[in-house]
Protein backbone atom coordinates (compact mmCIF):
# COMPACT_ATOMS: atom_id res chain seq x y z
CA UNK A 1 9.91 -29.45 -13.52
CA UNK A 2 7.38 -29.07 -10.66
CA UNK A 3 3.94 -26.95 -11.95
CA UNK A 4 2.73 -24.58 -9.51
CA UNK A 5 -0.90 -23.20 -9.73
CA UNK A 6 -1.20 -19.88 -7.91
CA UNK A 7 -4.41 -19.02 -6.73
CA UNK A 8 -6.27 -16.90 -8.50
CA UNK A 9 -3.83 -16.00 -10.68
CA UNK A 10 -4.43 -16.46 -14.95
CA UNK A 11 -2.36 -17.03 -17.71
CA UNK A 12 -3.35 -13.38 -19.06
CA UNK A 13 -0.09 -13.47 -21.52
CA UNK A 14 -2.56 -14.67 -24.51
CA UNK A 15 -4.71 -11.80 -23.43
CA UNK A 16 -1.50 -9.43 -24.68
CA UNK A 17 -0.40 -11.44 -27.35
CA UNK A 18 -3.54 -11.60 -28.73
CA UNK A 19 -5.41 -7.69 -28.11
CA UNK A 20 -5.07 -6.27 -31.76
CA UNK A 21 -2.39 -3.61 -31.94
CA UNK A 22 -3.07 -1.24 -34.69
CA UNK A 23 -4.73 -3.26 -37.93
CA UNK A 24 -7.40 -4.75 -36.28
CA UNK A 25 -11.35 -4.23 -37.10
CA UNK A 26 -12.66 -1.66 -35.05
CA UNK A 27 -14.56 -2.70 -31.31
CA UNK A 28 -16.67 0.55 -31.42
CA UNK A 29 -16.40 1.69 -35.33
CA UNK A 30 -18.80 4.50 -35.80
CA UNK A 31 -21.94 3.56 -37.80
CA UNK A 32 -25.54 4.51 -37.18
CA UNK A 33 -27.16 1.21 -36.80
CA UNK A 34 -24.63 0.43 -33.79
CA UNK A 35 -26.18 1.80 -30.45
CA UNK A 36 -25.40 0.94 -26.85
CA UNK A 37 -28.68 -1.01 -27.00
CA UNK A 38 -27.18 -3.37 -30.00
CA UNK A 39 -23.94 -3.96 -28.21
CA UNK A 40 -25.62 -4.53 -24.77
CA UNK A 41 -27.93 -7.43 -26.05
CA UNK A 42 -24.79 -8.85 -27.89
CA UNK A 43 -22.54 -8.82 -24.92
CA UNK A 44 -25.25 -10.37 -22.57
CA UNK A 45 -25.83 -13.49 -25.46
CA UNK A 46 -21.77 -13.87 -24.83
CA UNK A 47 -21.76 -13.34 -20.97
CA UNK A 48 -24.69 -15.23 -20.77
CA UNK A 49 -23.40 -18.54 -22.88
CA UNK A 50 -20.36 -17.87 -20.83
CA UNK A 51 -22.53 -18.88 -17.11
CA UNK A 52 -24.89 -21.15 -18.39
CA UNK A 53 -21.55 -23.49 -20.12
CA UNK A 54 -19.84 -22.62 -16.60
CA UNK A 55 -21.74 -21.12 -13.79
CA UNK A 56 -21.10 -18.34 -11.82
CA UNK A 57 -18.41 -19.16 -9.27
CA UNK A 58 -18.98 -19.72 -5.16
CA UNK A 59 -18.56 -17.32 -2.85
CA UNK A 60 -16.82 -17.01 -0.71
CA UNK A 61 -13.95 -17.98 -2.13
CA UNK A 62 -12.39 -21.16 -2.07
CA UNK A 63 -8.45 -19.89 -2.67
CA UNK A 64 -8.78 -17.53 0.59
CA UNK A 65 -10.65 -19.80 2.40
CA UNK A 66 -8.22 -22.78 2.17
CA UNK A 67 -6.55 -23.73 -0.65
CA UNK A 68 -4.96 -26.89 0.27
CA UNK A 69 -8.07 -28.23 0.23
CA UNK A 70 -9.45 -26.38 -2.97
CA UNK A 71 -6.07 -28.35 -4.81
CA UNK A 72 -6.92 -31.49 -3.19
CA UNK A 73 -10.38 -31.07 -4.95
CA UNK A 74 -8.69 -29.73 -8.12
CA UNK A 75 -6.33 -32.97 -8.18
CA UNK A 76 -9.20 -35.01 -7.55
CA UNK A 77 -11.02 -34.31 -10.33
CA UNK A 78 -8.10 -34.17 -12.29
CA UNK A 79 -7.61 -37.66 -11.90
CA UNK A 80 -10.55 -38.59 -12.73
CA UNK A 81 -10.52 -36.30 -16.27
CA UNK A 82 -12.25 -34.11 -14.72
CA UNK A 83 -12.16 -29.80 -13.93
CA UNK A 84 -12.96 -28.24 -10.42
CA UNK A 85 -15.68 -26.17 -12.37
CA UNK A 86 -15.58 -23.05 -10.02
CA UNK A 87 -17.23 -20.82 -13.01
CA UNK A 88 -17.08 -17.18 -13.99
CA UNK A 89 -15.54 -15.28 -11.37
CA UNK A 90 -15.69 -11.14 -12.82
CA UNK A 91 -17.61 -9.52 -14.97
CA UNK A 92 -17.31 -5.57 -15.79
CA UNK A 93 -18.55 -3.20 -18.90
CA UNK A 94 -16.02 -0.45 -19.47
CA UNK A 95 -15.08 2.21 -21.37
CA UNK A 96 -11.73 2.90 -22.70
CA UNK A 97 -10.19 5.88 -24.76
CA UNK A 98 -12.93 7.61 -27.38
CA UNK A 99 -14.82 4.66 -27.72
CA UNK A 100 -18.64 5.83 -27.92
CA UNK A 101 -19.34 2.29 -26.84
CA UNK A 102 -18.52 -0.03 -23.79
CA UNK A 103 -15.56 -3.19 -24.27
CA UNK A 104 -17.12 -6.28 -21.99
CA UNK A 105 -14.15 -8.17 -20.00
CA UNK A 106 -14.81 -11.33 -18.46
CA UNK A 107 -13.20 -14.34 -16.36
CA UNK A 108 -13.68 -17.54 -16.05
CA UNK A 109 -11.59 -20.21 -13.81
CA UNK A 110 -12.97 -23.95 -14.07
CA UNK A 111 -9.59 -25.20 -12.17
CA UNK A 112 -7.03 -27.76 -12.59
CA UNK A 113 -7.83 -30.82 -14.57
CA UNK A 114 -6.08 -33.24 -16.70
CA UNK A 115 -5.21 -30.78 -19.15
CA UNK A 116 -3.99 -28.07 -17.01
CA UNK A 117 -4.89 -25.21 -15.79
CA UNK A 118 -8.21 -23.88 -17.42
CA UNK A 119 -8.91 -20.31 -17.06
CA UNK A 120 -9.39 -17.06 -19.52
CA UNK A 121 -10.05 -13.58 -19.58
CA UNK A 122 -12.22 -12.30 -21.99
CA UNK A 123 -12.21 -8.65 -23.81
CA UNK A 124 -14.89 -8.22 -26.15
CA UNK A 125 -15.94 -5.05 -28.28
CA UNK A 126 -18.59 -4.07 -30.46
CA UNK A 127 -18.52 -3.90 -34.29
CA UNK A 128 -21.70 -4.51 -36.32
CA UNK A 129 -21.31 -7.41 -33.75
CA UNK A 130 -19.44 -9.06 -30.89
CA UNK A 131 -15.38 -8.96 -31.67
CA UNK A 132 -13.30 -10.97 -29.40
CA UNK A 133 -10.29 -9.46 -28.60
CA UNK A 134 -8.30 -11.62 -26.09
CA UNK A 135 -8.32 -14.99 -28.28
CA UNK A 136 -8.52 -18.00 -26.39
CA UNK A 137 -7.82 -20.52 -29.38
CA UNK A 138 -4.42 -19.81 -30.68
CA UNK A 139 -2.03 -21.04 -27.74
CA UNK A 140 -3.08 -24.46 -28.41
CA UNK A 141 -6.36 -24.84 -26.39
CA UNK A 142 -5.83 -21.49 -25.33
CA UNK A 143 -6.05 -22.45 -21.47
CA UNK A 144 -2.81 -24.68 -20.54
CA UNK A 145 -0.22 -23.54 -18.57
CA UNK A 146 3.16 -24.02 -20.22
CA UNK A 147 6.44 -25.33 -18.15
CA UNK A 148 7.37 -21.59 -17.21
CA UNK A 149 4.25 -21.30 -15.46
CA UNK A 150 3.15 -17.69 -16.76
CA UNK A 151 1.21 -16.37 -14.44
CA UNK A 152 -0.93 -12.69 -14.49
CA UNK A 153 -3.12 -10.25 -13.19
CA UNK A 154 -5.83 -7.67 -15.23
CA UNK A 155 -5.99 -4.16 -14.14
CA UNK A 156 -7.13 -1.14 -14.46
CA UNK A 157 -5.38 2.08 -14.09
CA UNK A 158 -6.13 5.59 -14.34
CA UNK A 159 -4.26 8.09 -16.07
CA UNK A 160 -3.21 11.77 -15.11
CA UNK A 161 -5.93 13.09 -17.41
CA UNK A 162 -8.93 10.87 -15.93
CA UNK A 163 -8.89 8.19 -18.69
CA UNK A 164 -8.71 4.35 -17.94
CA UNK A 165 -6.63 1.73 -19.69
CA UNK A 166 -6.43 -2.18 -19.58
CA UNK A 167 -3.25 -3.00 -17.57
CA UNK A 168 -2.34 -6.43 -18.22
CA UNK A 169 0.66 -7.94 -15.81
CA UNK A 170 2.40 -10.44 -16.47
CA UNK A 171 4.69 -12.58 -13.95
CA UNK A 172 6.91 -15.68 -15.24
CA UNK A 173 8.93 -17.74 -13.65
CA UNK A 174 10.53 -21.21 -13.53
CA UNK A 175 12.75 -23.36 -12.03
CA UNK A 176 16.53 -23.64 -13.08
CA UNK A 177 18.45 -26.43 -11.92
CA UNK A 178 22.01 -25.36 -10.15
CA UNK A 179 24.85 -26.33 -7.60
CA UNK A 180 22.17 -25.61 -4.93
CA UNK A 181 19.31 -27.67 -6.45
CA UNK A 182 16.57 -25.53 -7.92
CA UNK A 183 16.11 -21.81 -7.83
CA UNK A 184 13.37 -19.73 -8.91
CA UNK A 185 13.76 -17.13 -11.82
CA UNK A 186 11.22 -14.10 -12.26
CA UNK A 187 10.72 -11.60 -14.62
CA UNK A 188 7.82 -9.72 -15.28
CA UNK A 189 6.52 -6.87 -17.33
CA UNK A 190 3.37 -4.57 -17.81
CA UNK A 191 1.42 -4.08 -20.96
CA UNK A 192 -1.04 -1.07 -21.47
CA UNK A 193 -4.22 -0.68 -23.90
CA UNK A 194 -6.67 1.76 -25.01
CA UNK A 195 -9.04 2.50 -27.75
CA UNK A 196 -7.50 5.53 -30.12
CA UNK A 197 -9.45 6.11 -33.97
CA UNK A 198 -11.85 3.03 -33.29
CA UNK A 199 -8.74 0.66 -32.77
CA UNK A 200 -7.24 -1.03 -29.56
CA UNK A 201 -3.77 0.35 -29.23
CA UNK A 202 -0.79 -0.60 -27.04
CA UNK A 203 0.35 2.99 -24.79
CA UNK A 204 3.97 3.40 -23.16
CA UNK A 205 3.64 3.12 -19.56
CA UNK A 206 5.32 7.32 -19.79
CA UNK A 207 2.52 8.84 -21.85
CA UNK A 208 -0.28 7.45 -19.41
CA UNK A 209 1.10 9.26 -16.02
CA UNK A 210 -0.77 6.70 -13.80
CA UNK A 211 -2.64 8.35 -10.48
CA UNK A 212 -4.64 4.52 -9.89
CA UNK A 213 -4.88 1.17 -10.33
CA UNK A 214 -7.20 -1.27 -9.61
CA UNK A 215 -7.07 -4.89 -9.85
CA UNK A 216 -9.67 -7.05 -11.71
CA UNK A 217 -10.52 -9.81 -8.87
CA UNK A 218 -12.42 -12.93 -8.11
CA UNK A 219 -15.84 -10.83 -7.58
CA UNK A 220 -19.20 -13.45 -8.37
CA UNK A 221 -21.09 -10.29 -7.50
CA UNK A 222 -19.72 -8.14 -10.17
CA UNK A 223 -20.74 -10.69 -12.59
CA UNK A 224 -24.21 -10.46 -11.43
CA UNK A 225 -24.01 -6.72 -11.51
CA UNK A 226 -22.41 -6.93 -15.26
CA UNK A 227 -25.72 -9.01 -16.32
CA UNK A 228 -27.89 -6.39 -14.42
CA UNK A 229 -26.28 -3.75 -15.90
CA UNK A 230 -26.45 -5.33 -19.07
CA UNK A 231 -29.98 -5.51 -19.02
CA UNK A 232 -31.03 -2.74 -18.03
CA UNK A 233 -28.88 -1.13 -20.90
CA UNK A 234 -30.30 -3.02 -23.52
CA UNK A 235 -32.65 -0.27 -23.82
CA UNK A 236 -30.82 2.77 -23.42
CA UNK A 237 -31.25 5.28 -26.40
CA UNK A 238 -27.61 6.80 -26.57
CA UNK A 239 -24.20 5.61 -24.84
CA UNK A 240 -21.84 7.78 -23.56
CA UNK A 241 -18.66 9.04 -23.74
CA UNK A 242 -16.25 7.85 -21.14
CA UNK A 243 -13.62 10.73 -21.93
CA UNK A 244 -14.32 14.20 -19.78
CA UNK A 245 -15.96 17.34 -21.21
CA UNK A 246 -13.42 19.83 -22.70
CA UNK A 247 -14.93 22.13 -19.78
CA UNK A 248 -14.18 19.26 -16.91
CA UNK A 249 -10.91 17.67 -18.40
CA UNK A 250 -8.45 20.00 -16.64
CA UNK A 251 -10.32 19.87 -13.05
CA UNK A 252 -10.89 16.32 -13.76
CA UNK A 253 -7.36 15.10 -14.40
CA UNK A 254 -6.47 17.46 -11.03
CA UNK A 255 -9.12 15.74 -9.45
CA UNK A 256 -7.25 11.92 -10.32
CA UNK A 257 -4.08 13.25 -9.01
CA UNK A 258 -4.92 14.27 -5.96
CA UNK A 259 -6.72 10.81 -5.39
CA UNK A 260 -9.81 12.71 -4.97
CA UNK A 261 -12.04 10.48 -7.07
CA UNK A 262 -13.44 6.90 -6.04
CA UNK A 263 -13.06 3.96 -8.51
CA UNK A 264 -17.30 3.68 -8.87
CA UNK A 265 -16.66 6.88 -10.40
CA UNK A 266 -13.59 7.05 -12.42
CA UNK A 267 -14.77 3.69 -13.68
CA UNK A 268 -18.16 4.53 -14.94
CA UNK A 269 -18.03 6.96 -17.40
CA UNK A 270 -16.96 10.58 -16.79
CA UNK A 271 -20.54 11.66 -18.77
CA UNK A 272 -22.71 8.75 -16.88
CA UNK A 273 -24.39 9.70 -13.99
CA UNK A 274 -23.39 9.55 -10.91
CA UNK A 275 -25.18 7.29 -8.41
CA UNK A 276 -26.74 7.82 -4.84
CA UNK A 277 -23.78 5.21 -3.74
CA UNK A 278 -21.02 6.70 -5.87
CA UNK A 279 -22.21 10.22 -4.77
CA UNK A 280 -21.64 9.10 -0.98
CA UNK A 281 -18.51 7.46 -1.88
CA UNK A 282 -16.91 10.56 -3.28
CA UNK A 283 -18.11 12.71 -0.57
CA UNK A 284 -16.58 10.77 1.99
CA UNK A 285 -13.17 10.23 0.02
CA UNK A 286 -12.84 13.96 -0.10
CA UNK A 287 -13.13 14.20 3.61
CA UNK A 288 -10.45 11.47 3.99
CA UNK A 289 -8.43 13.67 2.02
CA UNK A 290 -8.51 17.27 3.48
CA UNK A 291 -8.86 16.04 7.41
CA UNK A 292 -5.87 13.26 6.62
CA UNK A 293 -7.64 10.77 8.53
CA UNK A 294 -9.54 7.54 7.26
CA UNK A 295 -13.24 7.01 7.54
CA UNK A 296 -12.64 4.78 10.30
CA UNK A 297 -10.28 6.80 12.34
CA UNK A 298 -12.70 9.61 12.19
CA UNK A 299 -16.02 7.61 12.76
CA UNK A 300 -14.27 5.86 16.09
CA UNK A 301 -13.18 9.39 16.98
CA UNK A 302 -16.88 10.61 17.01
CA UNK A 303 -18.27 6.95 18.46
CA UNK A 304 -20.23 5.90 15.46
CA UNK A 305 -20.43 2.57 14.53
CA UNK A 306 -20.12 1.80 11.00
CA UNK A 307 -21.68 -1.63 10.83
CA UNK A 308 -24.81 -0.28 12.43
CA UNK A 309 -26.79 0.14 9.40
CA UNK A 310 -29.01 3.46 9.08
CA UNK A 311 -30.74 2.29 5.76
CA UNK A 312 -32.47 -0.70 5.13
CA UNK A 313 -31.48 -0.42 1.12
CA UNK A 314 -27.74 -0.41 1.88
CA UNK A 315 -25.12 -1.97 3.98
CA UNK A 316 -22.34 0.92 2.92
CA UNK A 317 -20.18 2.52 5.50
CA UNK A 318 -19.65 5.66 3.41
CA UNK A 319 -23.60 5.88 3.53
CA UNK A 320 -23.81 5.11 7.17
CA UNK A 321 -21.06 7.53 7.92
CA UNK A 322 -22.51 10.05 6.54
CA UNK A 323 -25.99 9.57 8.35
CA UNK A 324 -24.09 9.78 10.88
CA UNK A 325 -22.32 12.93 10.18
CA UNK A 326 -26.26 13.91 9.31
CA UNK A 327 -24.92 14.73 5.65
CA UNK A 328 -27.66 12.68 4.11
CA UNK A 329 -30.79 11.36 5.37
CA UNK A 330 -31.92 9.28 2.84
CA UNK A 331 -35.25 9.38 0.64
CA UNK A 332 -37.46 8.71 3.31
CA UNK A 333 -38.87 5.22 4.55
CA UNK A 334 -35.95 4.37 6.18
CA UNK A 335 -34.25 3.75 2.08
CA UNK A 336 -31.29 5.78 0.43
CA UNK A 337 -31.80 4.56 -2.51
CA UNK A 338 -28.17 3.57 -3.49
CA UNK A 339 -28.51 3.26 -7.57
CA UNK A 340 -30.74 6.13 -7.46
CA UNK A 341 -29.09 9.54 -9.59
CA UNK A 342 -28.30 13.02 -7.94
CA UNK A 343 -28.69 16.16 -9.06
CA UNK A 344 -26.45 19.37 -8.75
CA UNK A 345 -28.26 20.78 -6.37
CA UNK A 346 -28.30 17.54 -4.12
CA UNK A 347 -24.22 16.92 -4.74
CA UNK A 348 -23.93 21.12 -3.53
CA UNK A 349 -26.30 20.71 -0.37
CA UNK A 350 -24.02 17.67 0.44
CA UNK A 351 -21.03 19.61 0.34
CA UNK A 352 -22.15 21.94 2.42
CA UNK A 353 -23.32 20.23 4.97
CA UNK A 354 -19.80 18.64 4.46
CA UNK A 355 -18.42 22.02 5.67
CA UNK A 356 -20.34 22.57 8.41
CA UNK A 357 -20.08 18.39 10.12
CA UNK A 358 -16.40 18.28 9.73
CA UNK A 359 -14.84 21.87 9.02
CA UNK A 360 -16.76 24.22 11.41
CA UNK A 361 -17.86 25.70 8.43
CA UNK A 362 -21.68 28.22 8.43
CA UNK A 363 -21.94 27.06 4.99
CA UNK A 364 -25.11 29.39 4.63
CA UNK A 365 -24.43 31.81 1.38
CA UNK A 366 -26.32 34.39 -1.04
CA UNK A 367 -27.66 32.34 -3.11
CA UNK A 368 -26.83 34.10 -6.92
CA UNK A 369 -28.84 31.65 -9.12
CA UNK A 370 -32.25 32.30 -10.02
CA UNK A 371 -33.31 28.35 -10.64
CA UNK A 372 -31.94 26.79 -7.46
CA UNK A 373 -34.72 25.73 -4.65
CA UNK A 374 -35.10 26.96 -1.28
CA UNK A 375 -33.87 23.93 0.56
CA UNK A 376 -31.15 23.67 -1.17
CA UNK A 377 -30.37 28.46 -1.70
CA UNK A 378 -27.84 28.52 1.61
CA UNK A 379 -25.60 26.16 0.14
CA UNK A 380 -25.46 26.72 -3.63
CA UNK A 381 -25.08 30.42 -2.31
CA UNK A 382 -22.04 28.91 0.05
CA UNK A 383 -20.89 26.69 -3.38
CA UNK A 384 -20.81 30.65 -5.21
CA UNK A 385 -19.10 32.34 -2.83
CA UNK A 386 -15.95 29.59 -2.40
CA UNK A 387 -15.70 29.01 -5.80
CA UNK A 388 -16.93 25.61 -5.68
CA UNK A 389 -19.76 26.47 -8.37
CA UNK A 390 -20.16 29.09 -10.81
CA UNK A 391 -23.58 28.05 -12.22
CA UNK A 392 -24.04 26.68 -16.19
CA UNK A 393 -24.15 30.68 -17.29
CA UNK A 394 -27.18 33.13 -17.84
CA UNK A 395 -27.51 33.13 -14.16
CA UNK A 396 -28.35 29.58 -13.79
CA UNK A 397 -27.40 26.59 -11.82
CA UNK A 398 -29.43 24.01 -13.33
CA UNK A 399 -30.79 23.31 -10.14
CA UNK A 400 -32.24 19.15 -11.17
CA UNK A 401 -30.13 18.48 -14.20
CA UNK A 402 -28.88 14.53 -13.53
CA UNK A 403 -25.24 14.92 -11.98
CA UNK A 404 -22.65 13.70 -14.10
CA UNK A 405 -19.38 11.91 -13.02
CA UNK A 406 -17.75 14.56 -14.06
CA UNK A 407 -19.71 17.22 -11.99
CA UNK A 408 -18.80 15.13 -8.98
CA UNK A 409 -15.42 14.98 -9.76
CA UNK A 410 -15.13 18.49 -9.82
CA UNK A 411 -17.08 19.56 -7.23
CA UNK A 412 -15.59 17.50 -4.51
CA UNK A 413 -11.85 19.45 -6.28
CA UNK A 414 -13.05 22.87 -5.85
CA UNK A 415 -14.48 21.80 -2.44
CA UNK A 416 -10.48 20.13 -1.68
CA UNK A 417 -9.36 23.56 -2.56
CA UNK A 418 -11.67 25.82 -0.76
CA UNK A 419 -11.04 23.79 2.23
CA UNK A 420 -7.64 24.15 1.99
């Protein structure tokens, strides 16, 4: 029976058989001693044993770039009991369900070798300490695949009401011998998780209403980000919760549906803030999404050339668009300052210069509030008057409070909806 390695591809059906379904400990059980600064430190001990055993993989990668050659090198080494050693290859912190406290999901690929294939994906939570929830030690050596060649993707999908769950996919197939020679046999099927009462729980695809999906891919930057973030964290006071406000959770789940929200938002924590980067992101997804026309289309419409760079801090084309579109202009210094946080009052001023770039829009309005600025007055008063914002009560905006995913979420809906 002929093996067949596929790419990037990973044996993720021990990550299904092995994710506790409803008696396991607890990844984020409440207790006071366990704070987002604990778990942090613990998950960057495992990420961090996890590179230094491995490495962090090339870019670019060696599948996409040619892969005859990267199995030539895998079958190599193989013969000489050897693995390709290519390293860990994604890296993300997420939230899931009413967990008070991010899960850690890693990959690592070190290739074909005289064992098989050696890969695994990692899910680890936090209680009182690191808890590994994909098991890589009870399929044998937990890494070799078997003769019908199981092969799987990770993602992450969004459901109707904003919330994330783990998506694992899992493609088999094999060869069965008949009057024709061999023929190849498929089946597949999808497996979804969540956290629900401090436990990771399986979810019928029905009851999640999926509005995205996003696949978990060979990314050796978002492992460096994942240690970054991990770092920083480490001395964060409080986590947050990933699930919306009772306030935002209607607008928010509209928001998903429409497609409305970019994944460095919905990803990130609907109470996190929201970034500079993901700010920009979100702006320009909501003017894909009322003119109908990609950023691209519109920027060669208007002659602006999105690999021209306006900032020396970034390299985004939402950011550059949106210099162009003279939306933003940065912090000053020639910088935008990508991980930098907004406030409501900068998300608002965006918007409304939003209106008046792309929709013909005088988005100058009465400004009702008595705490908003004078640069930013015309359009929190525009925001008031279209329904985009009705202020935090007592006749307040809350001009500088640090915008939330959530806020940006809904914003950019009521903006969808005043636009028409």
């Amino acid at each position: 029976m002929k093996r067949m390695i596929l790419g990037i591809f990973l044996a993720f059906a021990l990550l299904v058989a092995a994710l506790p379904i409803t008696s396991a400990p607890s990844a984020v059980a409440a207790q006071p001693e366990q704070t987002l600064a604990d778990a942090c430190g613990a998950y960057y001990d495992v990420l961090m044993s996890a590179v230094n055993e491995y490495g962090i993989a090339p870019d670019p990668n060696p599948y996409a770039v040619d892969y005859d050659a990267a199995f030539e090198e895998w079958s190599n080494k193989a013969n000489s009991g050897l693995y390709s050693g290519l390293g860990v290859y994604c890296a993300e912190l997420m939230y899931f369900g009413d967990s008070v406290l991010p899960q850690l999901i890693f990959i690592y690929d070190i290739g074909y070798g005289p064992d098989g294939y050696l890969s695994s994906a990692n899910v680890y939570g936090y209680s009182s300490g690191v808890v590994l929830y994909s098991a890589d030690s009870d399929f044998g050596d937990g890494y070799l695949i078997g003769g019908d060649n199981p092969n799987g993707r990770l993602y992450v999908v969004t459901g109707r009401n904003g919330e994330p769950y783990l998506n694992s996919a899992i493609g088999s197939y094999d060869y069965v011998e008949n009057e024709d020679g061999y023929s190849e046999v498929d089946y597949s099927y999808d497996t979804y998780y969540t956290v629900r009462n401090n436990q990771w729980v399986e979810v019928a695809e029905a009851q999640i209403g999926i509005v995205g999906k996003r696949e978990l891919v060979y990314s050796p930057g978002s492992v460096h980000a994942a240690i970054a973030e991990l770092q920083s964290l480490q001395n964060a006071p409080t986590p947050q919760a990933n699930t919306p406000s009772d306030w935002a959770r209607e607008e928010v789940g509209a928001a998903m549906a429409a497609a409305l929200v970019p994944d460095s938002i919905s990803g990130s924590g609907w109470q996190n803030p929201t970034s500079r980067l993901a700010a920009a992101d979100a702006i320009v997804l909501l003017i894909e999404k009322s003119l109908g026309k990609s950023m691209a289309q519109i920027a060669n419409e208007r002659g602006w050339d999105l690999n021209m760079n306006q900032f020396l801090d970034t390299n985004s084309h939402a950011v550059t668009f949106l210099k162009y579109a003279e939306v933003t202009a940065g912090v000053g210094g020639n910088r935008y300052e990508p991980n930098g946080d907004y406030d409501r009052a900068q998300i608002v001023t965006m918007i409304g210069r939003t209106a008046e770039a792309f929709f013909g829009a005088t988005a100058r309005g009465t400004n009702p509030f008595s705490d908003v600025p004078d640069w930013a007055a015309p359009y929190v008063g525009y925001a008031a008057e279209n329904g985009i914002t009705q202020g935090v009560g007592g006749g307040m905006f809350d001009s500088y409070a640090v915008l939330q995913n959530q806020h940006t979420a809904v914003f950019c809906y009521r903006a969808y909806n005043a636009w028409g």
